[in-house]
Protein backbone atom coordinates (compact mmCIF):
# COMPACT_ATOMS: atom_id res chain seq x y z
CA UNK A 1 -13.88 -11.16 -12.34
CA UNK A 2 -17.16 -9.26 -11.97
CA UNK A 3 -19.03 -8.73 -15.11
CA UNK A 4 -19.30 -4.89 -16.46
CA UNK A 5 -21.25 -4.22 -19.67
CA UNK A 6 -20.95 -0.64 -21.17
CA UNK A 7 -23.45 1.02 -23.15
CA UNK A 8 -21.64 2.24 -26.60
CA UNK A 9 -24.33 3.82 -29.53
CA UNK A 10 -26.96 1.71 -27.84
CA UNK A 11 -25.08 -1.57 -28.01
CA UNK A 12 -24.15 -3.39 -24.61
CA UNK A 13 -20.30 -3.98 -24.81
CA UNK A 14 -18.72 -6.45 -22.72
CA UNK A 15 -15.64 -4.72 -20.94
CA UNK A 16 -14.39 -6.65 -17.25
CA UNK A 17 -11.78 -4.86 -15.54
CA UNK A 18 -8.99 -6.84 -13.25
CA UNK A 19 -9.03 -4.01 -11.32
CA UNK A 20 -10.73 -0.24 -11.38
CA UNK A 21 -9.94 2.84 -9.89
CA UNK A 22 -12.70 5.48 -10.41
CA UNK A 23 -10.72 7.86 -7.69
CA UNK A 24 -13.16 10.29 -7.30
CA UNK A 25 -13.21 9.83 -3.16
CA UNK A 26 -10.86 7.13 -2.65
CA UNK A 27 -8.65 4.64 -4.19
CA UNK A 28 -11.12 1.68 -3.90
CA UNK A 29 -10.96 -1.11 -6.80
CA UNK A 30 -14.57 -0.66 -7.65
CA UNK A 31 -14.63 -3.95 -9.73
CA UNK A 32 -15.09 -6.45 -6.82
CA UNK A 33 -11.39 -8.19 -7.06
CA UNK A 34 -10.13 -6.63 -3.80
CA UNK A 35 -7.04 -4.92 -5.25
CA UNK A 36 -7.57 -1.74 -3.42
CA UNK A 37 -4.42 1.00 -3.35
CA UNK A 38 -2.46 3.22 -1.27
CA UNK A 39 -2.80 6.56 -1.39
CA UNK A 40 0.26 8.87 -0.80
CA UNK A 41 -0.64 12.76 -0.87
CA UNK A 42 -3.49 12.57 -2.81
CA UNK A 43 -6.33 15.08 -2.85
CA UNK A 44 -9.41 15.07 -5.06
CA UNK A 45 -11.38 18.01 -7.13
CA UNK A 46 -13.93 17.73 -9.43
CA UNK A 47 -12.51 16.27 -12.78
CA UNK A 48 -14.13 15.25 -16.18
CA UNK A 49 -16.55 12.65 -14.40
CA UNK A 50 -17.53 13.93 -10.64
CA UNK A 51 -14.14 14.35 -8.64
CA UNK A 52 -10.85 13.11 -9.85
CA UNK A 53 -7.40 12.27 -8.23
CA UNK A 54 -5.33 15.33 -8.04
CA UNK A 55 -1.61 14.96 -8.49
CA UNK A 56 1.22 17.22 -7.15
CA UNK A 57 3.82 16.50 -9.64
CA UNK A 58 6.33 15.40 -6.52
CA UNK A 59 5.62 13.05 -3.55
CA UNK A 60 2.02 11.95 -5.09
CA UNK A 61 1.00 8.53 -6.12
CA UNK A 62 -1.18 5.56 -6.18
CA UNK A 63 0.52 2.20 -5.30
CA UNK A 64 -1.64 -0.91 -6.48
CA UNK A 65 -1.23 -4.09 -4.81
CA UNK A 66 -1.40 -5.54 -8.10
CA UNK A 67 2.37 -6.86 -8.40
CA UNK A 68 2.69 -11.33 -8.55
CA UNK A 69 -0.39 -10.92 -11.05
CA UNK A 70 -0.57 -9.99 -14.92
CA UNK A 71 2.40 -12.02 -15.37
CA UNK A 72 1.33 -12.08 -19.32
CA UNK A 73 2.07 -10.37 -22.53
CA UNK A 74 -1.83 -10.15 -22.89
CA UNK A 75 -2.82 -7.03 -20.71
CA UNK A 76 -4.66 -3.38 -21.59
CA UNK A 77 -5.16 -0.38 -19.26
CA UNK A 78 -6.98 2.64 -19.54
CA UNK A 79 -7.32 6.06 -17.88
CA UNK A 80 -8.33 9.85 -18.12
CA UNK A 81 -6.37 12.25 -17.31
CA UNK A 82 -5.28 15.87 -17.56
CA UNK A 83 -1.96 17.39 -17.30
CA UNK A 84 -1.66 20.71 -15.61
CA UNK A 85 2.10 21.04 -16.43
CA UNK A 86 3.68 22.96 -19.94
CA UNK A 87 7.16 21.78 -18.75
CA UNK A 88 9.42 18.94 -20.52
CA UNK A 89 9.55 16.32 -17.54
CA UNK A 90 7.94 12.96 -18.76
CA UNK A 91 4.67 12.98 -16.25
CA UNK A 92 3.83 9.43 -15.66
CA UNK A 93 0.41 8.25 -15.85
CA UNK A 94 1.02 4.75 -15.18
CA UNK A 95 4.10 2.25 -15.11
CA UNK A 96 5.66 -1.00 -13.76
CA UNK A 97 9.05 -1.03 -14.11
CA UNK A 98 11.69 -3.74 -12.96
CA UNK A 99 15.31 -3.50 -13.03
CA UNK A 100 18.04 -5.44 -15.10
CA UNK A 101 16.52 -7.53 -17.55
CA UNK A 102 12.70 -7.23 -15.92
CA UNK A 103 10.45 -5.81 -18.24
CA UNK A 104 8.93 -2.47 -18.18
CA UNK A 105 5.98 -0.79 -19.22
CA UNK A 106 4.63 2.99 -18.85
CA UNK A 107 2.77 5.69 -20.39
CA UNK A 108 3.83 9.50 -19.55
CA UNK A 109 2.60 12.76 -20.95
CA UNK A 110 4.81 15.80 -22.06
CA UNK A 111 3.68 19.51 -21.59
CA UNK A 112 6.10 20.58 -23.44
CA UNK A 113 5.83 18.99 -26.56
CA UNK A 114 2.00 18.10 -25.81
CA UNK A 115 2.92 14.10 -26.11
CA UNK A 116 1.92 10.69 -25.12
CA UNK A 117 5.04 8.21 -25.00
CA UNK A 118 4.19 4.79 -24.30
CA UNK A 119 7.06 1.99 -23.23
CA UNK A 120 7.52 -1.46 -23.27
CA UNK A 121 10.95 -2.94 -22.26
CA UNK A 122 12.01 -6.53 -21.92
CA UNK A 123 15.88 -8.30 -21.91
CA UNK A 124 14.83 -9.27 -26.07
CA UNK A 125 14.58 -5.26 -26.67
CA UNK A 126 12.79 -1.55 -26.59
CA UNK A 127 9.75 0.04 -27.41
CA UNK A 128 8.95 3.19 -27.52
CA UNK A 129 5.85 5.02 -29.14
CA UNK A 130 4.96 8.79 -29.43
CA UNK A 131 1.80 10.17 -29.79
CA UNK A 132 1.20 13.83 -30.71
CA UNK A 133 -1.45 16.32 -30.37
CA UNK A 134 -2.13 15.84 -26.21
CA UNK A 135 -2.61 19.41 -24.62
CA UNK A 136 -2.41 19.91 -21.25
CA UNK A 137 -4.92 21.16 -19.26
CA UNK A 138 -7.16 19.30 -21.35
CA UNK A 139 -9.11 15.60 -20.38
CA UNK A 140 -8.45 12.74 -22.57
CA UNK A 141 -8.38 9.00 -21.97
CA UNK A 142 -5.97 6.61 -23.37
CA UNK A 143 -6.80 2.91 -23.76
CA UNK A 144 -3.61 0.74 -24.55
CA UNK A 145 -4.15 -3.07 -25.58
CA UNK A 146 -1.52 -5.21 -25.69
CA UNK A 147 -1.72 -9.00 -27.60
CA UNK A 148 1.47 -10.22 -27.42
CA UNK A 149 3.32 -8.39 -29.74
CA UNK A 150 0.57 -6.93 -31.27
CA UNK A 151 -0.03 -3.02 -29.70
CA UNK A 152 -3.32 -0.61 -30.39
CA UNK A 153 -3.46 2.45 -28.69
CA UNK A 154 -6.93 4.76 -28.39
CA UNK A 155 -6.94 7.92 -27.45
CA UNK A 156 -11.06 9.32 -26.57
CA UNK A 157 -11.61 6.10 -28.24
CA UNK A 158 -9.80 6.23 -31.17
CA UNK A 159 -7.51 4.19 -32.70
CA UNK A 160 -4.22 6.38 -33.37
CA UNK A 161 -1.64 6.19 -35.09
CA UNK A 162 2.01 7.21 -33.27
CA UNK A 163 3.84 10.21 -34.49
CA UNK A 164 7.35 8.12 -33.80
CA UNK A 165 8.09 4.61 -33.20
CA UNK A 166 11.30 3.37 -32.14
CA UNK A 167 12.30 -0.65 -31.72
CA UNK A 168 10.73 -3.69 -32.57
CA UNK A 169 7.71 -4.62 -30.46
CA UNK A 170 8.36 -7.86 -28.26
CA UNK A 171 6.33 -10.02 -26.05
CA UNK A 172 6.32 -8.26 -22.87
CA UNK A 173 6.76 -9.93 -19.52
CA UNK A 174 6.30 -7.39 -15.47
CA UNK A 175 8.59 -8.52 -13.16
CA UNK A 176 7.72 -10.37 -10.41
CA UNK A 177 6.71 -8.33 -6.91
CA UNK A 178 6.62 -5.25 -8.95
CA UNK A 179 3.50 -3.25 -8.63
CA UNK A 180 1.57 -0.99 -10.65
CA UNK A 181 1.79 2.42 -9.84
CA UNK A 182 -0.82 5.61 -11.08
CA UNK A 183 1.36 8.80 -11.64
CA UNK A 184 4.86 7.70 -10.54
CA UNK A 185 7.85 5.77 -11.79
CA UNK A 186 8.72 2.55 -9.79
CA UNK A 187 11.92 3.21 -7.97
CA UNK A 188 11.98 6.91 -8.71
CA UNK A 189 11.19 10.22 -6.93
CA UNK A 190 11.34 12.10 -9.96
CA UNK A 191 8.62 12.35 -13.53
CA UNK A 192 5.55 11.98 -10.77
CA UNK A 193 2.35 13.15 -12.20
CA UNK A 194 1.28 16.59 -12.20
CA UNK A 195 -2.55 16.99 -12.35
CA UNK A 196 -5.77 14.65 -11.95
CA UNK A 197 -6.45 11.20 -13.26
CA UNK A 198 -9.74 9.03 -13.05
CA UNK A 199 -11.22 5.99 -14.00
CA UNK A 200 -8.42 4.17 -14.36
CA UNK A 201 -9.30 0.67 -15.71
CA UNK A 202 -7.04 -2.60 -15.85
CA UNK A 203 -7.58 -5.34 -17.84
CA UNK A 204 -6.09 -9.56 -18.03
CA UNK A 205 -7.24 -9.61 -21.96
CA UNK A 206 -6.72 -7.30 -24.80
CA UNK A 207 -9.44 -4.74 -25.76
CA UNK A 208 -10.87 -4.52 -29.13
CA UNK A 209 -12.07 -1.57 -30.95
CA UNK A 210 -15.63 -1.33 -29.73
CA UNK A 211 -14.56 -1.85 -26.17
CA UNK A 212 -12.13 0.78 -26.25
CA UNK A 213 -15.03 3.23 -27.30
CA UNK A 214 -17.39 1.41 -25.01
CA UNK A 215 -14.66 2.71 -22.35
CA UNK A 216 -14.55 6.24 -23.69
CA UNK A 217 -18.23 6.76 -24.51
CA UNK A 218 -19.10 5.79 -20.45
């Protein structure tokens, strides 16, 4: 892991991604660890920092090579993004999902009903959260740590609280050979992302508080 330190009201934080995809020209993993990703129908424009990944909402996605690894309940992600979509189809910002018993996890946005819903499934139960308040056509970044059992979710570094929760949060397991995917469903063709996404950040440990604004203030 390559160290990163992040500048937050004049304090160095300490935040080391697993893996980092600025995507503002490519789909590089800027943080040294070699898991660079696949690009399918991508384009880039500028977004909230320089250019940005631009979505089509049908046959575009990122595919990570990241897919034996984070085989732990201790894992946090982050990402800006911006929908460009008022419709009701659950965009997907990011997800790994198995089938059967495998566990799941995903975040997707909601033009409609300008929501976050965040996922966690495994074969001891659900989780879903819903987070209110997220316009499209507007940037925000979400930060999700997960310790465990124990879930905190920031949004523009922020710890918020959900709108709706529904299940009992479990200890969370990916599936083996299933990769991480930015703005698509594994094993779908449908609920791709619609819009731009950048800086997206992946992390073997659970962020606290100050990283999560570290993230957000850089």
């Amino acid at each position: 892991m390559f160290g990163k330190r992040l500048i937050n009201a004049g304090v160095a934080v300490d935040v080391s991604p697993f893996a980092f995809y600025e995507l503002d020209s490519n789909v590089l993993d800027s943080s040294g660890n070699g898991y660079n990703g696949t690009a399918t129908d991508i384009t880039y424009a500028a977004g909230n920092f320089n250019n940005a990944a631009v979505f089509n909402g049908t046959s575009s996605f990122i595919d990570t090579p990241i897919d034996t690894e984070l085989q732990t309940s201790v894992f946090s992600y982050s990402a800006w993004f911006k929908s460009t979509t008022t419709d009701s189809t659950p965009r997907h910002i990011l997800a790994r999902y198995g089938l059967s018993s495998n566990a799941v996890f995903f975040a997707w946005h909601k033009g409609s009903t300008s929501t976050i819903e965040l996922g966690f499934y495994a074969a001891a139960g659900n989780f879903q959260q819903t987070f209110s308040g997220v316009s499209s056509n507007t940037w925000y970044n979400l930060t999700v740590s997960l310790d465990g059992a124990d879930i905190k979710v920031y949004i523009n570094g922020t710890l918020t609280t959900p709108s709706s929760t529904v299940g009992t949060m479990v200890a969370v397991r990916a599936s083996t050979s299933v990769p991480i995917l930015i703005g698509k469903l594994n094993l779908y063709t449908i609920w791709n992302w619609q819009g731009q996404i950048q800086k997206v950040r992946i992390y073997d440990y659970a962020l606290d508080a100050a990283q999560a604004l570290a993230i957000y203030n850089n």
